[in-house]
Protein backbone atom coordinates (compact mmCIF):
# COMPACT_ATOMS: atom_id res chain seq x y z
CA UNK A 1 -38.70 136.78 -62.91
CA UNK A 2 -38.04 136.97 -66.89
CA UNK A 3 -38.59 134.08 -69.03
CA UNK A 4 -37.00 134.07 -72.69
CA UNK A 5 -38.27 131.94 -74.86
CA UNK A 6 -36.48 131.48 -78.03
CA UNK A 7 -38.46 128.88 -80.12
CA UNK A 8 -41.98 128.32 -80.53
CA UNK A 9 -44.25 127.36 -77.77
CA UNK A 10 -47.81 126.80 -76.79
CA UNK A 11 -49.47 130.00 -76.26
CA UNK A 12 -51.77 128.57 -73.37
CA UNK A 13 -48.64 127.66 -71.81
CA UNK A 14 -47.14 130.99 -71.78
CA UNK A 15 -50.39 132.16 -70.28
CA UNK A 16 -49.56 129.81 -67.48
CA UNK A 17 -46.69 131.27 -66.75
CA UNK A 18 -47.74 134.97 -66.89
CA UNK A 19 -50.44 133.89 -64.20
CA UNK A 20 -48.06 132.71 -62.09
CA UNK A 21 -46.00 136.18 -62.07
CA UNK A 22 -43.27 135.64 -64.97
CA UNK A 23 -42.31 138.11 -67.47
CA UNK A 24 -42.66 136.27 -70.64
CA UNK A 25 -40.17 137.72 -73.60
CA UNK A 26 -41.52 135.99 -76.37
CA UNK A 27 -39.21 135.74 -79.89
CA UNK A 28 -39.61 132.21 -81.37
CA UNK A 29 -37.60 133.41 -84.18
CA UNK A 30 -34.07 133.99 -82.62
CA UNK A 31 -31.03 132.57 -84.22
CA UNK A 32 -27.84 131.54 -82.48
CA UNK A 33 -26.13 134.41 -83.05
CA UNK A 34 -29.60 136.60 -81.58
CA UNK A 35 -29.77 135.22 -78.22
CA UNK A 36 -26.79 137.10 -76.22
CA UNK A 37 -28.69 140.48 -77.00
CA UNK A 38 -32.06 139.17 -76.24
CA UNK A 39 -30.93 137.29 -73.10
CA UNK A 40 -30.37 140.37 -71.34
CA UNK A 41 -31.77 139.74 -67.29
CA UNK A 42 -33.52 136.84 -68.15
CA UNK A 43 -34.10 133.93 -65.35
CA UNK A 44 -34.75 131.60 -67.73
CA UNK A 45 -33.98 130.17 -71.44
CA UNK A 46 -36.70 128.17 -73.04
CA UNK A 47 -35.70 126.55 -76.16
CA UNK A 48 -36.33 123.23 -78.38
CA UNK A 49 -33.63 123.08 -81.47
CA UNK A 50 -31.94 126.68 -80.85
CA UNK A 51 -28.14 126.82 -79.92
CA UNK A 52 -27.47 128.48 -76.64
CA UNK A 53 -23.91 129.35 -76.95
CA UNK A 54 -21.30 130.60 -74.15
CA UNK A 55 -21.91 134.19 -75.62
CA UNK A 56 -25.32 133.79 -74.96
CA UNK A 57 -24.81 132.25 -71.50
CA UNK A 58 -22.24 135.06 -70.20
CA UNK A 59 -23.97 137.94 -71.70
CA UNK A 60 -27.21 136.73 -69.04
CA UNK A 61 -26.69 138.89 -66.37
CA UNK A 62 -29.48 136.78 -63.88
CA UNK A 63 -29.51 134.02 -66.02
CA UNK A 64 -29.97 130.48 -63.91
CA UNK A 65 -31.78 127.86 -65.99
CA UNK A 66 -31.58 127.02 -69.64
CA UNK A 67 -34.20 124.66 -70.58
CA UNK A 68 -34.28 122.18 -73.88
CA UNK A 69 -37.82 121.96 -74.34
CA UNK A 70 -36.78 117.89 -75.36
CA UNK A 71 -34.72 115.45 -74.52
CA UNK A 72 -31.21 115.82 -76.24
CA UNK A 73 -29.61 119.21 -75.38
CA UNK A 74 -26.24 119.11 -77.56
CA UNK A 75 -27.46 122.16 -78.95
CA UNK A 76 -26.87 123.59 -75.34
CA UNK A 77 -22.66 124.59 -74.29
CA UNK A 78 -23.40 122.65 -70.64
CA UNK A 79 -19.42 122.86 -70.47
CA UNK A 80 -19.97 127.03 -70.30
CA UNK A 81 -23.37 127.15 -68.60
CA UNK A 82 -21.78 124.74 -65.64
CA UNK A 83 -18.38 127.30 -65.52
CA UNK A 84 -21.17 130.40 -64.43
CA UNK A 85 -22.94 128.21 -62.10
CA UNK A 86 -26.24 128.12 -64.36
CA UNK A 87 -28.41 125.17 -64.61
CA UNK A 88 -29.39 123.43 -67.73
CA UNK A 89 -32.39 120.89 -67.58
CA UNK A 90 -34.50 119.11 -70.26
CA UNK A 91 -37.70 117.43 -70.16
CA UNK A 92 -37.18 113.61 -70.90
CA UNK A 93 -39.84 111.24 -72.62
CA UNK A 94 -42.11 113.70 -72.99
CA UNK A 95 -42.08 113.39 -76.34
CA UNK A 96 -41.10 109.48 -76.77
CA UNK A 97 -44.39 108.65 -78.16
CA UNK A 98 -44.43 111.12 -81.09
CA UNK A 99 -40.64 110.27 -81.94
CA UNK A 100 -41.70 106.45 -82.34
CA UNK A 101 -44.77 106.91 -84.42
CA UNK A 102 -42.43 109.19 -86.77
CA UNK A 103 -39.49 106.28 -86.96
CA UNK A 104 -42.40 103.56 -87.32
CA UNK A 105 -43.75 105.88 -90.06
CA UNK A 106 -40.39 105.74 -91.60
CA UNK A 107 -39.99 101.82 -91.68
CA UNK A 108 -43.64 101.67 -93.12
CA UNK A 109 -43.13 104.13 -95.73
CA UNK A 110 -39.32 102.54 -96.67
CA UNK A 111 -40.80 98.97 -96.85
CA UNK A 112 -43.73 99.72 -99.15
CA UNK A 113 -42.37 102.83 -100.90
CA UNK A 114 -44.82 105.54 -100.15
CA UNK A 115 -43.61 108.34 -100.77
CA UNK A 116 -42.37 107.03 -104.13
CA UNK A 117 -45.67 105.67 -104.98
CA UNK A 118 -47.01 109.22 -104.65
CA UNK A 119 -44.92 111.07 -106.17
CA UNK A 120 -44.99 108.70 -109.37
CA UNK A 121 -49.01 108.87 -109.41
CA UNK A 122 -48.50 113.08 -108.89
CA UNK A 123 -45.95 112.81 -112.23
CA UNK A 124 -49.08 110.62 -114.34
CA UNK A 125 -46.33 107.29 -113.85
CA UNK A 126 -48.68 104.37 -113.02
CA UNK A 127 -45.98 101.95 -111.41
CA UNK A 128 -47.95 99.03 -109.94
CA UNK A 129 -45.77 96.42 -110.73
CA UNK A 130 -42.45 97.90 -109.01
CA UNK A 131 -44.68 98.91 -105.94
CA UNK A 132 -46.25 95.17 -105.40
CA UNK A 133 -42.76 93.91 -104.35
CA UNK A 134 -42.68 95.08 -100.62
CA UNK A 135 -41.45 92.08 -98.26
CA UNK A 136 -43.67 93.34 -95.41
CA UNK A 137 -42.89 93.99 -91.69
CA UNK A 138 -44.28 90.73 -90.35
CA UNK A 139 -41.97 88.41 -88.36
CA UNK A 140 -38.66 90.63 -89.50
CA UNK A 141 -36.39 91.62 -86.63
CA UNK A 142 -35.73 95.30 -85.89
CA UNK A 143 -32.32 96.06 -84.01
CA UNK A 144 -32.91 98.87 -81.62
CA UNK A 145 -29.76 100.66 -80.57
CA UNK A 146 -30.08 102.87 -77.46
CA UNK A 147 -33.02 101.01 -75.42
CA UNK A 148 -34.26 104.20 -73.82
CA UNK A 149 -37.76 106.01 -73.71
CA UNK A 150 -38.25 106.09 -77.40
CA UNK A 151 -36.71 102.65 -77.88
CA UNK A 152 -39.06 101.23 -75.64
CA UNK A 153 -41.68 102.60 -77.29
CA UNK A 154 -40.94 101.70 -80.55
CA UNK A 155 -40.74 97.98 -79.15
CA UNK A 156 -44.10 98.25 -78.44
CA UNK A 157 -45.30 99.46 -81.69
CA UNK A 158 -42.62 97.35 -83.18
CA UNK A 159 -44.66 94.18 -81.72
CA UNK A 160 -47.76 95.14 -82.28
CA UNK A 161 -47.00 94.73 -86.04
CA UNK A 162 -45.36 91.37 -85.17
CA UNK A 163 -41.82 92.04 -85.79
CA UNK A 164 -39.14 90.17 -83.45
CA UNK A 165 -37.61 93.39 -81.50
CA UNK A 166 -33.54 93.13 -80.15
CA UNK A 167 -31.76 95.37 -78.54
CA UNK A 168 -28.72 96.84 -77.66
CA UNK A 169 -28.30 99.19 -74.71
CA UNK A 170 -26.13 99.27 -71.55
CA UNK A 171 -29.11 99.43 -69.09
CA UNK A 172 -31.40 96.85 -70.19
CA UNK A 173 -35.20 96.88 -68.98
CA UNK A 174 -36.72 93.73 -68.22
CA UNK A 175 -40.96 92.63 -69.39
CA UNK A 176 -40.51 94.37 -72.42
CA UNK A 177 -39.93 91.29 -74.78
CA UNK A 178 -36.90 92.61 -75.99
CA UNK A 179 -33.48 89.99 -76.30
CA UNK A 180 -30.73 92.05 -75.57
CA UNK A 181 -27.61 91.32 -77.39
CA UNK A 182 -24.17 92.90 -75.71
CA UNK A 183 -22.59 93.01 -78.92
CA UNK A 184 -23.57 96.08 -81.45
CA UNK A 185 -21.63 94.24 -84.36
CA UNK A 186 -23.80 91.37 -83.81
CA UNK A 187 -27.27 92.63 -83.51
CA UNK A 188 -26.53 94.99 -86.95
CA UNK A 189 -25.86 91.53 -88.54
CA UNK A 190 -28.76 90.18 -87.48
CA UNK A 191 -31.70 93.02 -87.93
CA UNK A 192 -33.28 93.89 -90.68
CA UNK A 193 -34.43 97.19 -89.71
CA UNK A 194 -32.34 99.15 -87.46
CA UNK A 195 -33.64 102.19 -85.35
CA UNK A 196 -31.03 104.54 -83.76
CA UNK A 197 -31.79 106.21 -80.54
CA UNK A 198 -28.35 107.50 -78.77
CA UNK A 199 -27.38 110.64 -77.73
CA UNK A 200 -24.46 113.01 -79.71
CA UNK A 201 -21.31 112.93 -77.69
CA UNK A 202 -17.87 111.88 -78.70
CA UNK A 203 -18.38 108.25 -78.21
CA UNK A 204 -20.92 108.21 -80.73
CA UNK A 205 -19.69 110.80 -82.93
CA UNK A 206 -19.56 109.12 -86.23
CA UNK A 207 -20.29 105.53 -84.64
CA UNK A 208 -22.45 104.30 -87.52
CA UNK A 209 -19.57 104.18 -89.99
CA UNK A 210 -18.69 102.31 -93.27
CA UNK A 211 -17.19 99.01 -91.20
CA UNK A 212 -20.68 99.19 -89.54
CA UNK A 213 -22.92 99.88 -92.73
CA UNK A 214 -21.02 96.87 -94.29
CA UNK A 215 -22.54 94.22 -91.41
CA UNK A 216 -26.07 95.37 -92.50
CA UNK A 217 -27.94 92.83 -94.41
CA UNK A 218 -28.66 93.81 -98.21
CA UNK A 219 -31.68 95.80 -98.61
CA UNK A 220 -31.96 96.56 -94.82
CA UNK A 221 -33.76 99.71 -93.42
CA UNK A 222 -31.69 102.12 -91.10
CA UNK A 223 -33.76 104.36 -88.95
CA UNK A 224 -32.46 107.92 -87.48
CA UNK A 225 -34.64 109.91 -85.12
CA UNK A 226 -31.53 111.08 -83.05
CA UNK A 227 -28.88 113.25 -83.81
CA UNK A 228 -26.92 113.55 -87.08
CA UNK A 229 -23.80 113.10 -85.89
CA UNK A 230 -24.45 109.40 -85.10
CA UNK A 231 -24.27 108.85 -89.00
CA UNK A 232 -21.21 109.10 -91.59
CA UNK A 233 -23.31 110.38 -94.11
CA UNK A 234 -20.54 109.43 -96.53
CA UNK A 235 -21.29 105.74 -95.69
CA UNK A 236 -24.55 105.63 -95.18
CA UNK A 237 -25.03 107.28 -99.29
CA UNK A 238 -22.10 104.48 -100.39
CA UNK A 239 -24.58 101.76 -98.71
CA UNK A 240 -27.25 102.59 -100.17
CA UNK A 241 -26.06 102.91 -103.71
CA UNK A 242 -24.10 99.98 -103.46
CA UNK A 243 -25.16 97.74 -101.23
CA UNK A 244 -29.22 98.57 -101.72
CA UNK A 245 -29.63 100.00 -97.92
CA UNK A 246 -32.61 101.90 -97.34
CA UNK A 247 -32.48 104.67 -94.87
CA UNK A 248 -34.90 106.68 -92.96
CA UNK A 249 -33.46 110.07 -91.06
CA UNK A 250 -35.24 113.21 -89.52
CA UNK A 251 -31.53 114.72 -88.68
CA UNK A 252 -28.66 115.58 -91.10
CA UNK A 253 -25.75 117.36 -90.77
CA UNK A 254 -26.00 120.87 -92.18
CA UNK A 255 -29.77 121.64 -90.94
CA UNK A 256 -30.75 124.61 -91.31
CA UNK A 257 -31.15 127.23 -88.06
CA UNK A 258 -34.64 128.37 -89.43
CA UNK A 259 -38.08 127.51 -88.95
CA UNK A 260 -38.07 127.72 -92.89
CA UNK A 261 -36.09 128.63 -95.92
CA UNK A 262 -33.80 126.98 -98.53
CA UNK A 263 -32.17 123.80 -97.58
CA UNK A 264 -29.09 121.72 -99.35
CA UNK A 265 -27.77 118.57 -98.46
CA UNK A 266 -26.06 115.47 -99.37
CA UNK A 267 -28.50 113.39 -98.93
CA UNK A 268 -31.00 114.78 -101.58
CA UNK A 269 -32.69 113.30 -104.32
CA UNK A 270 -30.93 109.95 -103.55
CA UNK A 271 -33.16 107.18 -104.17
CA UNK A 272 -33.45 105.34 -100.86
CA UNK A 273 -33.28 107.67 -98.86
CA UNK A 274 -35.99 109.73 -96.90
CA UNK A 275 -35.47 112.59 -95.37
CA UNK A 276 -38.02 114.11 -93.19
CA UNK A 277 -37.86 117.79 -91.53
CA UNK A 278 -36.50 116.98 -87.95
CA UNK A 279 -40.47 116.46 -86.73
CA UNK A 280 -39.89 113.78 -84.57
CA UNK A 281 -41.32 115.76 -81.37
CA UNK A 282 -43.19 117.87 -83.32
CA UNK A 283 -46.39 116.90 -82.66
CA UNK A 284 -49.55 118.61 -80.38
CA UNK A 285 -49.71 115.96 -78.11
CA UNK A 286 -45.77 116.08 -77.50
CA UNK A 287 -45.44 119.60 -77.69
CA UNK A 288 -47.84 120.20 -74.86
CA UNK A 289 -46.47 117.31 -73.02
CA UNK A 290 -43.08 118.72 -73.00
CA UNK A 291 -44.16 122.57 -72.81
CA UNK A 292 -46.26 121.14 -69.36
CA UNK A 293 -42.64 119.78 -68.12
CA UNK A 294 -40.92 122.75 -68.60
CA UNK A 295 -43.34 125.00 -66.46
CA UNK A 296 -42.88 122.52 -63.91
CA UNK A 297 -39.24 122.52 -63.90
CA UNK A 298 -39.64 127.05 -64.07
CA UNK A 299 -42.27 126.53 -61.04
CA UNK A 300 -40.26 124.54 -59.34
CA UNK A 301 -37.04 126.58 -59.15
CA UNK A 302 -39.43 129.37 -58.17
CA UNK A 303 -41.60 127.99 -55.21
CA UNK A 304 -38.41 125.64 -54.00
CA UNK A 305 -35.56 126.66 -55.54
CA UNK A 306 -34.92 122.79 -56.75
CA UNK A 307 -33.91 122.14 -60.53
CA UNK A 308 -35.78 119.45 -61.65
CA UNK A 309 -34.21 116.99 -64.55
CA UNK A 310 -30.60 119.24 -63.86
CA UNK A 311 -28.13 117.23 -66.62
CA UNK A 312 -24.82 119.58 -65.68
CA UNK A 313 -22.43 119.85 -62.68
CA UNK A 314 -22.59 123.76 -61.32
């Protein structure tokens, strides 16, 4: 059985599965647009932030899983994949922890201005005086929307730093210390930090828009490890230019396919905002978390012909 994997991966990982009898077809460089050659009579696609079209899906000739090495798999056409009977199954909260330590990063640096301190010090701007203003974390409330895996462990982290922690979610998980409020409107109002965590589908297309940017306390923090579709950029840059929001986002609309290169976007050089390079599961520790899930989920299909963590309807 072929395995193509089409963004980067452990290598002792790989060797795993070439000592368990897969052909491994390496090429953590493939674009979109490079997958429905490459596919070819692969068994499996392996990929993290790499589109997997319906060209690529039809042009698989043995094709029966498509993994996201992650959580989210928008990038994936499920709608195609389902209409040829293939499988498509991600690996979720194996990388939760990294995720919240990046969006905790982000409320750190936002509140006491790191980045900007550096990059005055860098310039020879000694700025002391606009940098000893921070309010600090303690005892401020941070709204989490989307109560999941990574919510729950930003709670944690949240705590430990001794803000309150709210949240608003349709399943809601009990001994975590969390009050749940049932109305989104509401718990904006209220937090002053708020950390997104949904996934990109047409309900929340958009869903953080100007009415809900305008319920935001002045000088609030807005957090967004998720997708960038969950964000009106349009709204979010009026906010912060008018109404002093800060925002924190590893995803924006526009990202580029590549591993490296050029980038443009809205959202650059605005003061108050920081944008970081969509790292949220990019760390060792999650990597090889998440790269372990996915030979389970290739072993699996293999020894028992079950597809673990399936998300589509064959």
């Amino acid at each position: 059985m072929k395995v193509l994997v089409a963004d980067s991966f452990p290598e002792n990982h790989m060797q795993t599965l070439t000592d368990n009898g897969f052909e491994v077809i390496y090429e953590p460089k493939l674009g979109e647009n490079d997958i429905p050659n490459a596919v070819k009579d692969a068994d499996f696609i392996v990929v993290r932030s790499t589109n997997v079209n319906s060209a690529a899906i039809n042009a698989g000739t043995n094709l029966k899983i498509i993994i996201r090495a992650g959580s989210g798999y928008n990038n994936i056409d499920v709608a195609a994949a389902s209409a040829k009977g293939v499988s498509v199954a991600n690996t979720p909260g194996k990388n939760s922890i990294a995720v919240a330590e990046l969006a905790m990063g982000f409320i750190i640096a936002l509140d006491r201005k790191i980045p900007d301190n550096v990059k005055d010090f860098n310039n020879s701007v000694w700025n002391k005086a606009k940098y000893s203003k921070a309010e600090g974390l303690f005892g401020k409330t941070l709204g989490i929307i989307g109560v999941g895996n990574i919510g729950k462990e930003i709670a944690k982290r949240a705590q430990a730093f001794g803000m309150k922690v709210i949240g608003y979610d349709v399943v809601k998980s009990e001994g975590l210390g969390i009050e749940y409020i049932d109305d989104v409107e509401k718990l904006i109002s209220m937090a002053d930090v708020i950390t997104l965590h949904v996934p990109a589908n047409p309900q929340t297309k958009g869903m953080f828009n100007e009415k809900l940017f305008g319920l935001m306390k002045k000088g609030a923090i807005l957090i967004n490890t998720s997708r960038a579709d969950v964000i009106d950029e349009d709204a979010l840059i009026k906010a912060v230019n008018e109404k002093g929001i800060f925002a924190g986002v590893d995803v924006f609309k526009g990202e580029p396919e590549g591993k490296d290169g050029a980038v443009t976007s809205k959202l650059q050089n605005i003061d108050g905002i920081y944008v970081t390079h969509h790292i949220g599961a990019s760390t060792e520790q999650a990597q090889d978390a998440v790269a372990e899930e996915t030979i389970k989920i290739i072993l699996e299909y293999k020894n028992r012909g079950k597809v673990l963590h399936c998300v589509n309807k064959k």
